[in-house]
Protein backbone atom coordinates (compact mmCIF):
# COMPACT_ATOMS: atom_id res chain seq x y z
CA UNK A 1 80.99 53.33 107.67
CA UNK A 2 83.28 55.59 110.09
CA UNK A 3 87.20 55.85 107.87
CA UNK A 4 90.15 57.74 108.77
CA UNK A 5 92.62 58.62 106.90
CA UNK A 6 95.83 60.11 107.66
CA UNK A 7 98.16 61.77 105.01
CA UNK A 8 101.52 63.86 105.37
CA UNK A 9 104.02 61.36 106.37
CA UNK A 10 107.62 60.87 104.72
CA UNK A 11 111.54 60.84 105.46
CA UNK A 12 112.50 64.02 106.65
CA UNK A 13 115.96 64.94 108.60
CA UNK A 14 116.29 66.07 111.81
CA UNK A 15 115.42 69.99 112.29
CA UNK A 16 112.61 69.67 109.41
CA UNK A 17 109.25 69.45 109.43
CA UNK A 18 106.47 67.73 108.33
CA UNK A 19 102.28 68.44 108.55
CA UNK A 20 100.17 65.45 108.93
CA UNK A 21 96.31 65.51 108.50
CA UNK A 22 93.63 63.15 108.95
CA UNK A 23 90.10 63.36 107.19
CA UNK A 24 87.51 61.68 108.68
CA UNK A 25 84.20 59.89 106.92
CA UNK A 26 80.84 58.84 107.59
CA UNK A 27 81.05 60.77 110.79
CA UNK A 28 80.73 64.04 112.14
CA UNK A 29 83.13 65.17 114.27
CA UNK A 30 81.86 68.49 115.75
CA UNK A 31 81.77 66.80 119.09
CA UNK A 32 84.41 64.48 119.11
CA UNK A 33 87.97 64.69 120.68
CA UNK A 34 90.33 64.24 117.87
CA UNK A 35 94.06 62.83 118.55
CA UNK A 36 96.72 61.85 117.33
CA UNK A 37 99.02 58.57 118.46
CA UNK A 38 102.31 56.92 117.32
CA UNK A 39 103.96 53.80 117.77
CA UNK A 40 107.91 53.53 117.19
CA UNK A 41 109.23 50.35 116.40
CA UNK A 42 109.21 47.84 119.72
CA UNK A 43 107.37 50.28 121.73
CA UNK A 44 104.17 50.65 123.21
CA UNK A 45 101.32 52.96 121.19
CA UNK A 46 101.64 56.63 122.84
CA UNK A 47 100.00 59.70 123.16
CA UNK A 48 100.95 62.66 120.87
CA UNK A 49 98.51 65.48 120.99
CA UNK A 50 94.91 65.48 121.16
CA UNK A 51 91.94 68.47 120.87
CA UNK A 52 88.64 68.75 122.52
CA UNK A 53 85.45 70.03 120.56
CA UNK A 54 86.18 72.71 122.24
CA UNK A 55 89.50 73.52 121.07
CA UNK A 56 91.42 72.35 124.13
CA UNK A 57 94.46 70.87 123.76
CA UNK A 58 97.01 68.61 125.12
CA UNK A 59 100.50 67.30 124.31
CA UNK A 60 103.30 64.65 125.36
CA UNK A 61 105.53 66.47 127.07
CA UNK A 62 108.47 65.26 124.62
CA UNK A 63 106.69 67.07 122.03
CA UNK A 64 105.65 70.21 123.24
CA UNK A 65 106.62 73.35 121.83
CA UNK A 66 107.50 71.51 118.26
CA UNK A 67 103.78 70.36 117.73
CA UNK A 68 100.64 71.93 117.16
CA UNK A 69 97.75 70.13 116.70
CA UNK A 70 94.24 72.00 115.06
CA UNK A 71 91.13 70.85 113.45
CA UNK A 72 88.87 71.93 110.74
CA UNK A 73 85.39 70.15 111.74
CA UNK A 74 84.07 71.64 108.34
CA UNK A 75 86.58 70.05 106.82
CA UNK A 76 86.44 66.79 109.65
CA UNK A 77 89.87 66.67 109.50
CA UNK A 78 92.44 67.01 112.40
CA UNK A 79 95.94 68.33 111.53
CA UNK A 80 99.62 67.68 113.37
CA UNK A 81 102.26 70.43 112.71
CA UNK A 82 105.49 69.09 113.28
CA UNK A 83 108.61 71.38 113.41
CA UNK A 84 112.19 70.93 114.97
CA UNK A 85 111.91 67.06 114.20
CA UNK A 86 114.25 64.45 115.54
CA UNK A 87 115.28 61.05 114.92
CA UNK A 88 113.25 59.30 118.16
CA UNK A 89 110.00 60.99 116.51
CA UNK A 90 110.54 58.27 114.01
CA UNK A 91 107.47 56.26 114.10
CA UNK A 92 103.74 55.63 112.59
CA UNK A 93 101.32 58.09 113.45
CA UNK A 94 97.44 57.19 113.46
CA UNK A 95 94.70 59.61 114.41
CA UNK A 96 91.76 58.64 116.18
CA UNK A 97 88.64 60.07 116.63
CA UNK A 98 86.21 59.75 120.28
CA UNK A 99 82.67 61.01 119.78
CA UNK A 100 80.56 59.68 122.59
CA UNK A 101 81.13 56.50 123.62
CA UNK A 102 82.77 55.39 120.44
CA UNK A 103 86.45 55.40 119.27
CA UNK A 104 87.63 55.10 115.48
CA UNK A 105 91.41 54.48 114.27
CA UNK A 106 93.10 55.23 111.65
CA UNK A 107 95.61 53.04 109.96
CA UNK A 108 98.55 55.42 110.53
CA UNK A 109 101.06 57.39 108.50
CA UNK A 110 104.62 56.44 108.64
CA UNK A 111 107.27 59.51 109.56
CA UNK A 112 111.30 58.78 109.56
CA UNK A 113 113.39 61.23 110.59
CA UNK A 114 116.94 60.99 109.89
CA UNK A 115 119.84 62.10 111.50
């Protein structure tokens, strides 16, 4: 059975930062794309940051240049630097995880920033 689990998140104010990982199980994720995702309250699910099995990477442009996403497939876990945080990053963050055809979820990690 495929879990993720995501670890890291807290109440932080704005300007902090905060490093979020997610450890996968009962899969191995050498070639998988890794990501992570957060939903703020009344909002629609978006795209943070995900990385390719090949180490490419991508980011929402809102958080580009304050997040750095890396992986450790030795490890199987997936990591989310966050620096120069602000309030509208407030929201849960899941990872997921894409090998193949297949997608797993994570149940998320909440992060509040305050102002």
């Amino acid at each position: 059975q495929v879990q993720l689990v995501e670890s890291g998140g807290g109440v932080v104010q704005a300007g902090g930062s905060l490093r979020l990982s997610c450890k996968a199980s009962g899969i191995i994720v050498d070639y998988s794309t890794m990501g992570w995702y957060r939903q703020a309250p009344g909002k629609q699910r978006e795209l943070v940051a995900t990385i390719a099995s090949g180490g490419v990477t991508q980011y929402a442009e809102s958080v580009k240049g304050r997040f750095t996403i890396s992986r450790d497939n030795a490890k199987r876990t997936v990591y989310l630097q966050m620096n120069s945080l602000k309030p509208e990053d407030t929201a849960v963050y899941s990872c997921k995880v894409t090998r193949f055809s297949n997608t797993f979820w994570g149940r998320g990690t909440q992060v509040t920033v305050s102002s």
